[in-house]
C-alpha atoms as a PDB file:
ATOM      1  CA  UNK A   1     301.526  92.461 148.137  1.00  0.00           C
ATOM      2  CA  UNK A   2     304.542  94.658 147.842  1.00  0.00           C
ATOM      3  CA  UNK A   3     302.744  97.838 148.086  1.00  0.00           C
ATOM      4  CA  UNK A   4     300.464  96.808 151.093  1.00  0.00           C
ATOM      5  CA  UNK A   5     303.665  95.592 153.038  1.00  0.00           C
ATOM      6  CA  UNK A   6     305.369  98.784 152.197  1.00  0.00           C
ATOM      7  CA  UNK A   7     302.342 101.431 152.482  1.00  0.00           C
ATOM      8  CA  UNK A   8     301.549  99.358 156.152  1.00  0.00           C
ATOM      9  CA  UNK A   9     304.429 102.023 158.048  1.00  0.00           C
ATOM     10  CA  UNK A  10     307.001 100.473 160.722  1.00  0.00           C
ATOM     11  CA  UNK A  11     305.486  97.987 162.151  1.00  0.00           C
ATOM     12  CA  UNK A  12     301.877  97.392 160.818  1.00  0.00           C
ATOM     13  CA  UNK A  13     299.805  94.056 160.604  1.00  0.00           C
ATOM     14  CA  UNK A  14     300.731  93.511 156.998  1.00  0.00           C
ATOM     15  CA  UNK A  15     304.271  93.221 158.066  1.00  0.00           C
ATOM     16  CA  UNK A  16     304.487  91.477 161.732  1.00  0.00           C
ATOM     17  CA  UNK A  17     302.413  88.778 159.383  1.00  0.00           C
ATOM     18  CA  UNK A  18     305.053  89.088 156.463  1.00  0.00           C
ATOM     19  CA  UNK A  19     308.193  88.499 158.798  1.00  0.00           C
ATOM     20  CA  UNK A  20     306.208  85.344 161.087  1.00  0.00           C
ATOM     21  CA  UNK A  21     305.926  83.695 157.863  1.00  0.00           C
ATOM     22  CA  UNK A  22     309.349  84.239 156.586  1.00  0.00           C
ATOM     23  CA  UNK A  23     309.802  82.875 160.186  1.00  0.00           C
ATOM     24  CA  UNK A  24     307.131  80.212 159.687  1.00  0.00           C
ATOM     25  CA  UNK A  25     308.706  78.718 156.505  1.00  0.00           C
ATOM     26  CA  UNK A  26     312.640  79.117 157.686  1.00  0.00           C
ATOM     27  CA  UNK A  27     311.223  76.817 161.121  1.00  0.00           C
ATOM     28  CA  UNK A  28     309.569  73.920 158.692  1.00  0.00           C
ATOM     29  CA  UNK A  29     312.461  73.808 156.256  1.00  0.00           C
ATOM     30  CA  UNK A  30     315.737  73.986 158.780  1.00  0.00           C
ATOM     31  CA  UNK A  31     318.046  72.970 155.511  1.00  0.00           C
ATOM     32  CA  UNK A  32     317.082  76.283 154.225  1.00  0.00           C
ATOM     33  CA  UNK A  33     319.858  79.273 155.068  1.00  0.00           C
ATOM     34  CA  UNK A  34     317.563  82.162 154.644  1.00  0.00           C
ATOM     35  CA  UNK A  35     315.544  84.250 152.483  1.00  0.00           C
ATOM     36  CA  UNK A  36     315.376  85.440 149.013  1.00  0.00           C
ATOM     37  CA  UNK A  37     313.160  88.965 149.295  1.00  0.00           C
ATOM     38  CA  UNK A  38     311.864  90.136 145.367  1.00  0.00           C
ATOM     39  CA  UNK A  39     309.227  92.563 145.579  1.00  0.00           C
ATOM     40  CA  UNK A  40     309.137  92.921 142.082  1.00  0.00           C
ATOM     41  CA  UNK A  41     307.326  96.394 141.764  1.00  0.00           C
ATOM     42  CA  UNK A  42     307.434  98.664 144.450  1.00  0.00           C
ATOM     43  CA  UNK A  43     305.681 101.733 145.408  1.00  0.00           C
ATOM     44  CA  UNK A  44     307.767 104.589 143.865  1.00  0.00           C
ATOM     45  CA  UNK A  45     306.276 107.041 146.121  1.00  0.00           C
ATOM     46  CA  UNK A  46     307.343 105.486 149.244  1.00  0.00           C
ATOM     47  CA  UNK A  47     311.045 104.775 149.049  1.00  0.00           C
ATOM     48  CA  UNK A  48     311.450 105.090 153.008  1.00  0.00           C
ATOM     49  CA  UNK A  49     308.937 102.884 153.606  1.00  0.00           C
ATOM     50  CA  UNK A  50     311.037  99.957 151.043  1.00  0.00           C
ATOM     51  CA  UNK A  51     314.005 100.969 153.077  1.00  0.00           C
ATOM     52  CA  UNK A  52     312.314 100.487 156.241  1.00  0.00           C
ATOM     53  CA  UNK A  53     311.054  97.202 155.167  1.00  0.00           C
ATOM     54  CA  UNK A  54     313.978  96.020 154.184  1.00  0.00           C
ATOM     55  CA  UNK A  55     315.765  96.604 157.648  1.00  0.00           C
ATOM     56  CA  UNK A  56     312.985  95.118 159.319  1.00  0.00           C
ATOM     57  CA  UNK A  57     313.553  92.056 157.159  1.00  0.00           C
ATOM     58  CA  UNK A  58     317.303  91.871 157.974  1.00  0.00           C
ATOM     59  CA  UNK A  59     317.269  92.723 161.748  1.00  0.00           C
ATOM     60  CA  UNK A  60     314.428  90.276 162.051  1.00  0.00           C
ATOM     61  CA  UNK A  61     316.524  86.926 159.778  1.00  0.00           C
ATOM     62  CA  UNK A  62     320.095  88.306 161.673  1.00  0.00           C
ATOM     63  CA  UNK A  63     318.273  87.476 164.879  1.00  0.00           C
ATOM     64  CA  UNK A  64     317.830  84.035 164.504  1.00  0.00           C
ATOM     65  CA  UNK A  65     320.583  81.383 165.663  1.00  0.00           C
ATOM     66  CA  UNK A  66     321.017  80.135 162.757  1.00  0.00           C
ATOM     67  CA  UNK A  67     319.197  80.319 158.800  1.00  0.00           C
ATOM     68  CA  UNK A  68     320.170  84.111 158.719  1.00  0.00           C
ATOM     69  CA  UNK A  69     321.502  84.759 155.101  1.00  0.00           C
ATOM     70  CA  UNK A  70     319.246  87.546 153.445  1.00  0.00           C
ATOM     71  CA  UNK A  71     319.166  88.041 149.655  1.00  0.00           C
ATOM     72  CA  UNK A  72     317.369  90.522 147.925  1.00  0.00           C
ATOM     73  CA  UNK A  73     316.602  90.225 143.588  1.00  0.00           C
ATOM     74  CA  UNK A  74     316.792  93.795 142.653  1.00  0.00           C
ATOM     75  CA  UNK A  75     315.516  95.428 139.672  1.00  0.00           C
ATOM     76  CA  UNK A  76     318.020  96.721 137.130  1.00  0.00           C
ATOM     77  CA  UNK A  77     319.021 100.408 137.143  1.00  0.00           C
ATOM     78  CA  UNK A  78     321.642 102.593 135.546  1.00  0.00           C
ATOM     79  CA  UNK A  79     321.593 105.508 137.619  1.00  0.00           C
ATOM     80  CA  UNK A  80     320.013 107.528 140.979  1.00  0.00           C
ATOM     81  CA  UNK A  81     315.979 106.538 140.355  1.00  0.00           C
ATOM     82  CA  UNK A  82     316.613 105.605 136.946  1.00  0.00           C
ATOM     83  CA  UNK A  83     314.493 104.032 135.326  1.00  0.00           C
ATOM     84  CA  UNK A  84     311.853 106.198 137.071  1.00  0.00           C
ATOM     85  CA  UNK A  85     309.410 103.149 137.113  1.00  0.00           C
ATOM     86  CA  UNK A  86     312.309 101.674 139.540  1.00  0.00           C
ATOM     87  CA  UNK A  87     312.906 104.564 141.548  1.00  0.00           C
ATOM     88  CA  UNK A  88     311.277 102.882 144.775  1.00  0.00           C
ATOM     89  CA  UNK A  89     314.719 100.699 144.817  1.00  0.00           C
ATOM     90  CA  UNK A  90     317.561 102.742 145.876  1.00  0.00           C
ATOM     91  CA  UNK A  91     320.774 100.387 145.534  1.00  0.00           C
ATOM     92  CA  UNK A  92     322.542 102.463 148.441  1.00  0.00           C
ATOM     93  CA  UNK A  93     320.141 102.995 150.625  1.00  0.00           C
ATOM     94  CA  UNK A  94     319.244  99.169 150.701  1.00  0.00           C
ATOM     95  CA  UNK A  95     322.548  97.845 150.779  1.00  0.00           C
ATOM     96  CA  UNK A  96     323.241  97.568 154.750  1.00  0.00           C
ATOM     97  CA  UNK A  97     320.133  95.398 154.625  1.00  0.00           C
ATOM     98  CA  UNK A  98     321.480  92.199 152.655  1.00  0.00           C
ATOM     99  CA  UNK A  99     324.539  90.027 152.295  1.00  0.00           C
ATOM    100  CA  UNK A 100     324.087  89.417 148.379  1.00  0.00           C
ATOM    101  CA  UNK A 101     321.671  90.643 146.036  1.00  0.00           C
ATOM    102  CA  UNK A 102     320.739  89.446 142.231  1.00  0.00           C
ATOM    103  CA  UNK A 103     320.844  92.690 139.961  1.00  0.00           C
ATOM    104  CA  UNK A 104     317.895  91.215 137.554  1.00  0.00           C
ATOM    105  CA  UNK A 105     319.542  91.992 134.371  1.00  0.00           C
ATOM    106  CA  UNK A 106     318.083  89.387 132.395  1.00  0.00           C
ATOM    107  CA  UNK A 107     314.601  92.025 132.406  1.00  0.00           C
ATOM    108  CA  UNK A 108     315.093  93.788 129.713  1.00  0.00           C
ATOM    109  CA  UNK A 109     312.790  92.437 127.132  1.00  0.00           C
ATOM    110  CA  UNK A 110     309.418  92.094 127.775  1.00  0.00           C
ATOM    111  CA  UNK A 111     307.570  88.772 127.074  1.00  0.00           C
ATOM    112  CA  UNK A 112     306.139  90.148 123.909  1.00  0.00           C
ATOM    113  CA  UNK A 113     309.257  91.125 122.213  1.00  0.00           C
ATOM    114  CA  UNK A 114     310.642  89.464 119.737  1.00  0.00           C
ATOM    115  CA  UNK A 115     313.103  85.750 120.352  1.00  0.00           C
ATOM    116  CA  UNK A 116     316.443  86.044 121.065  1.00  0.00           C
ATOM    117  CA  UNK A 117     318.650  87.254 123.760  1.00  0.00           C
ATOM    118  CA  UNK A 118     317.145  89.235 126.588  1.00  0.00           C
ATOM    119  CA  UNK A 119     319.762  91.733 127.598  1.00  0.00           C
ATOM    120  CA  UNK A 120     321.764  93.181 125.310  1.00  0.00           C
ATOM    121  CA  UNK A 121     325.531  93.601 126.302  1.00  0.00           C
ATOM    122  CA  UNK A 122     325.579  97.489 125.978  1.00  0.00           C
ATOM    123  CA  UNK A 123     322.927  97.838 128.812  1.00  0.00           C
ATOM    124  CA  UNK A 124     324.192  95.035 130.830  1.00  0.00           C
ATOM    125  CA  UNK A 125     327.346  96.943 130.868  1.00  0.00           C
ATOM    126  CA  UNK A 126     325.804  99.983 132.057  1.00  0.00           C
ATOM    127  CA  UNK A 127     323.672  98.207 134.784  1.00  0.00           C
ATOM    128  CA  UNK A 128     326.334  97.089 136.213  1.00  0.00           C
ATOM    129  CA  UNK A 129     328.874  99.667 135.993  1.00  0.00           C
ATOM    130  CA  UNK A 130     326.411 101.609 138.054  1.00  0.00           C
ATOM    131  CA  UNK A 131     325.343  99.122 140.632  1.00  0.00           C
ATOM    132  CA  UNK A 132     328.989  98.222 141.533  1.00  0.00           C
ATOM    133  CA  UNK A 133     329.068 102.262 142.185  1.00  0.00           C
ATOM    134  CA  UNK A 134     326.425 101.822 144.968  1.00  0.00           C
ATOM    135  CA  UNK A 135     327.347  97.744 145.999  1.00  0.00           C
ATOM    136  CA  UNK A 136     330.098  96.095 146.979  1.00  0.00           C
ATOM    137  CA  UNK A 137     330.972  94.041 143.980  1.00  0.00           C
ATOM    138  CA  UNK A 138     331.296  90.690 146.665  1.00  0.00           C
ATOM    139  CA  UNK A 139     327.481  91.553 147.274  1.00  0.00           C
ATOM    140  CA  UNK A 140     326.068  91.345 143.959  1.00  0.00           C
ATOM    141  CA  UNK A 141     324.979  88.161 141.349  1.00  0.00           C
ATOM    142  CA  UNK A 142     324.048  88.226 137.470  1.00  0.00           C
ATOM    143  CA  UNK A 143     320.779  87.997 137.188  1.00  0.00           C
ATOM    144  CA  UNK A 144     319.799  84.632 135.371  1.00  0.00           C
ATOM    145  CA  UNK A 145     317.701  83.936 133.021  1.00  0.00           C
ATOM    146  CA  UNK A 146     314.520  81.940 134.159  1.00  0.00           C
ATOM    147  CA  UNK A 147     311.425  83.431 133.136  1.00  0.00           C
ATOM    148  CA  UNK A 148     310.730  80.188 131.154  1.00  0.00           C
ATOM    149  CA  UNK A 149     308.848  82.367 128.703  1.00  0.00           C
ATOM    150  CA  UNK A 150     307.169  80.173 125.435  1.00  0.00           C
ATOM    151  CA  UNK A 151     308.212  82.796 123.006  1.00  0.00           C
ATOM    152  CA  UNK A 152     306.092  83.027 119.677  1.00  0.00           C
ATOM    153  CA  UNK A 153     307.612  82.755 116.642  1.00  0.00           C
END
């Protein structure tokens, strides 16, 4: 869904029908504060498009009277478009757009790998030393661990 919202342009069906749901489901659940945006996988070739997304997103929850907290779950980096499979996520670039964000550090592993911990400290460290480079530190959450994978041993 990520690419289709993204590859739509400005204002395309895909998302006018994207933001009346966020809309939709803020209206039926008024305890809610806002939304939580994770598009997981991006296009890489379209990083203007994310970043216009993203603004739509935040001009469109700001605008409400009231349920207007946006928070995005970004993937982890440690560096400009790095990893390259990331590079549709540009920490600066997106950062006007929310009040918090999750830096999903916790991603590391993949669900095949081995038991144990997912993220090892080193590269923890190094995610965030860069993201707090491109974020206000106030801005930005650990990423926790919730995958609920049923690792084999």
């Amino acid at each position: 869904m990520a690419v289709w919202l993204v590859r739509a342009g400005g204002h395309g069906e895909f998302q006018d029908k994207f933001i009346s749901e966020l809309h939709r489901i803020l209206d039926a659940h008024p305890y809610a504060a806002g939304v939580d945006i994770d598009l997981e996988v991006g296009p890489s070739d379209n990083l203007d498009g994310v970043v216009s997304l993203a603004k739509r997103i935040y001009e469109s929850i700001k605008s409400r009277p009231a349920q207007r907290f946006v928070h995005w779950d970004l993937p982890p980096m440690t560096g400009d478009g790095v990893p390259f499979w990331e590079r549709w996520c540009d920490y600066r670039r997106m950062e006007p757009y929310f009040d918090s964000c999750a830096i999903m550090s916790y991603a590391f592993a993949w669900a095949g790998s081995a038991p144990g911990p997912i993220s090892p400290m080193w590269w923890l460290e190094q995610v965030y030393d860069y993201a707090v480079t491109r974020i206000p530190r106030e801005k930005i959450y650990f990423g926790i661990v919730g995958f609920g994978f049923n690792w084999r041993i």
